[in-house]
Protein backbone atom coordinates (compact mmCIF):
# COMPACT_ATOMS: atom_id res chain seq x y z
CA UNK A 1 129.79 -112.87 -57.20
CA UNK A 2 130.86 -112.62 -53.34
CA UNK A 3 128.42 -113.16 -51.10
CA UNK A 4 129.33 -113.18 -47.10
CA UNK A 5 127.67 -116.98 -46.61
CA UNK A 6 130.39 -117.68 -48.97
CA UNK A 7 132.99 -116.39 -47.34
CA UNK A 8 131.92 -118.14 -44.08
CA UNK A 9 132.69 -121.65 -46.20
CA UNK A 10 136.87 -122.08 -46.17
CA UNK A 11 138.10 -121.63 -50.24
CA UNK A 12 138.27 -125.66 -51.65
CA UNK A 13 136.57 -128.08 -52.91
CA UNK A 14 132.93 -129.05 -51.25
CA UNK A 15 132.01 -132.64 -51.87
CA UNK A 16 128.08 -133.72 -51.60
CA UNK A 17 127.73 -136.57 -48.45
CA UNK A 18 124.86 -138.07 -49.78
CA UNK A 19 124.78 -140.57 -47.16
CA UNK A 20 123.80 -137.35 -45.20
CA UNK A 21 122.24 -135.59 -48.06
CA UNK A 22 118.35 -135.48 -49.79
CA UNK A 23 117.46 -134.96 -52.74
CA UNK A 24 113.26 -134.99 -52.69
CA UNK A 25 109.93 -133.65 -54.72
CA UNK A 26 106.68 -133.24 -54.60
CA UNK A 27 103.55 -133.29 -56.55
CA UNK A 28 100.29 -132.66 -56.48
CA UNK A 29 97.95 -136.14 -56.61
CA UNK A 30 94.40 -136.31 -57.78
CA UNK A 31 94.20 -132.44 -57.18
CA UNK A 32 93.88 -133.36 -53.75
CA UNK A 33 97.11 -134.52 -51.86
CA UNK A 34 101.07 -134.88 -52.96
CA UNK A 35 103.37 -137.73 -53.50
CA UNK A 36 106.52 -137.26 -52.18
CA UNK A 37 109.89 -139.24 -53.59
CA UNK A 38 113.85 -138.83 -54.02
CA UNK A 39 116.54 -139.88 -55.37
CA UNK A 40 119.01 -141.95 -54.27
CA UNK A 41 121.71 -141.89 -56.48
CA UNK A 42 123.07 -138.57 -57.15
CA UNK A 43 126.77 -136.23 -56.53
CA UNK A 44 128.06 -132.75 -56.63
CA UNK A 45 129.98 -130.19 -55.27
CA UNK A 46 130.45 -126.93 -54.19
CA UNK A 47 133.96 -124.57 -55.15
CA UNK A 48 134.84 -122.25 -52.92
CA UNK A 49 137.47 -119.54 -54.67
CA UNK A 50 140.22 -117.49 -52.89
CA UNK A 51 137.80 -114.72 -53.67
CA UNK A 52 134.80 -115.90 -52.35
CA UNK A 53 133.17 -116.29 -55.66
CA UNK A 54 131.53 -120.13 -55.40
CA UNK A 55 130.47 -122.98 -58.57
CA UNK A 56 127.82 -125.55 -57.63
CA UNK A 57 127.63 -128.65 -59.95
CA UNK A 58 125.44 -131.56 -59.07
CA UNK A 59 124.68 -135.05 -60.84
CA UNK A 60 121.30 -136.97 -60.43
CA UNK A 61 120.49 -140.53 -61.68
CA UNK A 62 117.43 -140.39 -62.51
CA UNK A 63 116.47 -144.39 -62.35
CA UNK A 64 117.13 -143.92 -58.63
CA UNK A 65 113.88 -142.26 -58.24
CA UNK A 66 111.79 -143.56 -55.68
CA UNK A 67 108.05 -143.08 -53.87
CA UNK A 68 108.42 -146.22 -51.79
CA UNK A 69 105.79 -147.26 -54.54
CA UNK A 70 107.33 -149.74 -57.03
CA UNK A 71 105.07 -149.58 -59.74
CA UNK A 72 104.23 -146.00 -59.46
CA UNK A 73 109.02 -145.59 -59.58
CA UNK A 74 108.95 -148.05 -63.08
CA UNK A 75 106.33 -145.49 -64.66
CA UNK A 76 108.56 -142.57 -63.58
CA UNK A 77 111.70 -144.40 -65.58
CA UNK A 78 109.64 -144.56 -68.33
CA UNK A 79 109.56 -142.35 -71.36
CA UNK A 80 106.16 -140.51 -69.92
CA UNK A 81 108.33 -138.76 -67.38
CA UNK A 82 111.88 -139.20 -66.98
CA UNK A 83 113.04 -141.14 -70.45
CA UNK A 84 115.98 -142.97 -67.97
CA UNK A 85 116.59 -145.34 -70.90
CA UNK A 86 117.52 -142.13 -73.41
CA UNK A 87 118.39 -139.46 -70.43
CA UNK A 88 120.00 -141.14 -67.29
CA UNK A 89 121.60 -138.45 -65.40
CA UNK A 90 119.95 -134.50 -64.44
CA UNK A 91 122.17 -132.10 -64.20
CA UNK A 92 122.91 -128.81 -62.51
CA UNK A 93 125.04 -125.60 -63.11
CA UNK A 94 125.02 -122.86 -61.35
CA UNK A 95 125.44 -119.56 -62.85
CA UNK A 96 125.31 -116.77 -59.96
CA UNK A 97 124.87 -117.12 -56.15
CA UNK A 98 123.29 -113.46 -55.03
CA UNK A 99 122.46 -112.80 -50.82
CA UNK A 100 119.07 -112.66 -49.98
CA UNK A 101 118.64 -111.93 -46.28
CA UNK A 102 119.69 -114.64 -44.00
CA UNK A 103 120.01 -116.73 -46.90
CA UNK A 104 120.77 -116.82 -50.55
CA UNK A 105 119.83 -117.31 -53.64
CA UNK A 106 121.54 -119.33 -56.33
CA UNK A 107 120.53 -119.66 -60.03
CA UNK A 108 121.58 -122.16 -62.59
CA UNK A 109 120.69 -124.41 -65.46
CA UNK A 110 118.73 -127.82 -64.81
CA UNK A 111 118.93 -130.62 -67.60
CA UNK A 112 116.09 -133.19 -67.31
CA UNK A 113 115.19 -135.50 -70.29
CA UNK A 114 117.73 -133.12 -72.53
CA UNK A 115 115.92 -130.01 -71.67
CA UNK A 116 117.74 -127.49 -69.93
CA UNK A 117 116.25 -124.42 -68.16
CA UNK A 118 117.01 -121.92 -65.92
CA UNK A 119 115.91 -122.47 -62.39
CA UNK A 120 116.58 -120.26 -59.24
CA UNK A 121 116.98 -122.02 -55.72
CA UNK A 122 116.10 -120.21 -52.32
CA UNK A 123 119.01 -121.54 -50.43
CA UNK A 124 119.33 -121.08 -46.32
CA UNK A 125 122.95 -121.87 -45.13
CA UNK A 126 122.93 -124.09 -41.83
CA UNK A 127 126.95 -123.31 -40.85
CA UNK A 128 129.80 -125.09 -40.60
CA UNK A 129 131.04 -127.78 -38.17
CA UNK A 130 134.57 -129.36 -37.53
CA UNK A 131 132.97 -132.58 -38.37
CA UNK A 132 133.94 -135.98 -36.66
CA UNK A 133 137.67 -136.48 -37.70
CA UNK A 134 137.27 -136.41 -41.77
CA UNK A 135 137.42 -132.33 -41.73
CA UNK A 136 134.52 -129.77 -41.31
CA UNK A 137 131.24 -129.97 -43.33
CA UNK A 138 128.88 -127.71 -43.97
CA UNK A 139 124.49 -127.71 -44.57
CA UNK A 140 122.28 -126.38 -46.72
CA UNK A 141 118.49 -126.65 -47.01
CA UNK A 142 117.70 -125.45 -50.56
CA UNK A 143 113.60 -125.37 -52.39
CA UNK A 144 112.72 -124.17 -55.72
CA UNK A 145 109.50 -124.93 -57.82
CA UNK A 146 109.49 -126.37 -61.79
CA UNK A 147 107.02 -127.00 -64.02
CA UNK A 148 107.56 -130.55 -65.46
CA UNK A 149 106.16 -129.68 -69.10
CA UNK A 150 108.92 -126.80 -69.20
CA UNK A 151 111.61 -130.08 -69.59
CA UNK A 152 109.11 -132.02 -71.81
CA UNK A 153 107.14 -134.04 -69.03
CA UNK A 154 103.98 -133.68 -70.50
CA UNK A 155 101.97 -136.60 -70.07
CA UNK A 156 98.15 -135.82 -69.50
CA UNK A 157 96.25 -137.68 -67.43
CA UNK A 158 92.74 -135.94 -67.16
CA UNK A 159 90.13 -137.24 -64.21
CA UNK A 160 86.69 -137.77 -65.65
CA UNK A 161 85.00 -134.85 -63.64
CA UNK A 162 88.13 -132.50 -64.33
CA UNK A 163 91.42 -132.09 -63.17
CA UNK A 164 94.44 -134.44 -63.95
CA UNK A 165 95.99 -137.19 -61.99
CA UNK A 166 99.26 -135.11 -61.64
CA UNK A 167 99.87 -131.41 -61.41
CA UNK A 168 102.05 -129.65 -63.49
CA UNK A 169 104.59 -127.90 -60.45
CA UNK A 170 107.38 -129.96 -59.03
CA UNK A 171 108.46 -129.05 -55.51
CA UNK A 172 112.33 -130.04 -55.19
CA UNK A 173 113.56 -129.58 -52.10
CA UNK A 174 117.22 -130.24 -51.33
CA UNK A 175 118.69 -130.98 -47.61
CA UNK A 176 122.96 -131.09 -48.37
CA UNK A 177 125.73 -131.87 -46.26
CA UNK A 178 129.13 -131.13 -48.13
CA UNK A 179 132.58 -131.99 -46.83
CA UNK A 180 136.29 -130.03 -47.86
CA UNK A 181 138.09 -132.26 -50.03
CA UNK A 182 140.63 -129.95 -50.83
C-alpha cells in the first residue's frame, strides 16, 4: 500500500543504526510501578519500492535483554519468559503500512518463543536528514501493546493479598534511526 510518509523516504534499502536505535518495554511491577528494559542486540530494515509500497523486517536477540538488573535479565533468558536457550531471535514482518494522520500505522507478525501473532504498531515518522557523510537517515518513534501470555509467557506469580508480581501487557516502544544502503 502507498502511503505519502513513504514516499517522503527515497526507494532502497533502509538499514536499522542500532547504535542510534532502541528497542525498549515495559511492565507493570507489583501492580504498582513498571520495569523498564531493552535489547541490545537486534537488526532490520526498511524497503522502500519504486512505487512507494514499503517491507519492514527486524531481528531481536533475545539474550540481549536487559533491566540494568542482572539477576532479574538471567530469569528473563530463562524458559519462564523468553526460552533464549530453545528461541534466540524475535522476529518481525510486516504485512501492510496504512496512514493514520500525521503518522502511520504498520501491522505485521511478531515471533517470540515460536509464537507468532499479529501485532499493529502506531508509528510517527521524524523525517529525513542528509546525515553526516554516510548518506541520509531517517527516524521513527514506533509503540504498540502485547500481552505476553498471547506468545506463551505465562508464568504466574500471584502476591499473597492479590495481584501478581508481573502484569500481563507489554509496552514496546521502538525509537529507529535507518540509513540508505542502496
Amino acid at each position: 500500500m502507498t502511503t505519502n510518509t513513504a514516499n517522503a523516504l527515497t526507494a532502497g534499502t533502509w538499514a536499522i543504526d542500532a547504535a542510534h536505535s532502541t528497542l525498549g518495554f515495559s511492565v507493570r511491577h507489583l501492580m504498582v510501578s513498571k520495569v523498564r528494559g531493552r535489547f541490545a542486540d537486534f537488526s532490520g530494515k526498511l524497503v522502500i519500492n519504486e512505487d512507494g509500497t514499503a517491507q519492514a523486517d527486524a531481528e531481536i536477540r533475545v539474550d540481549s535483554v536487559t533491566t540494568d538488573n542482572e539477576q532479574r535479565d538471567g530469569h528473563l533468558r530463562t524458559a519462564d519468559f523468553f526460552h533464549a536457550a530453545e528461541f534466540p531471535v524475535a522476529t518481525f514482518s510486516s504485512t501492510g503500512f496504512r496512514v493514520n494522520g500525521n503518522g502511520f500505522v504498520v501491522d505485521g507478525n511478531f515471533t517470540i518463543r515460536g509464537v507468532t501473532k499479529p501485532v499493529t504498531l502506531d508509528v510517527e515518522f521524524l523525517g529525513v536528514n542528509p546525515g553526516m557523510g554516510n548518506g541520509p537517515v531517517a527516524g521513527f518513534e514506533a509503540k504498540t501493546v502485547i500481552n505476553r501470555r498471547d506468545f506463551g509467557i505465562t508464568i504466574d506469580m500471584p502476591l499473597p493479598d492479590g495481584g501478581a508480581v508481573i502484569g500481563d501487557k507489554i509496552t514496546l516502544t521502538l525509537e529507529i534511526e535507518v540509513g540508505l544502503q542502496s
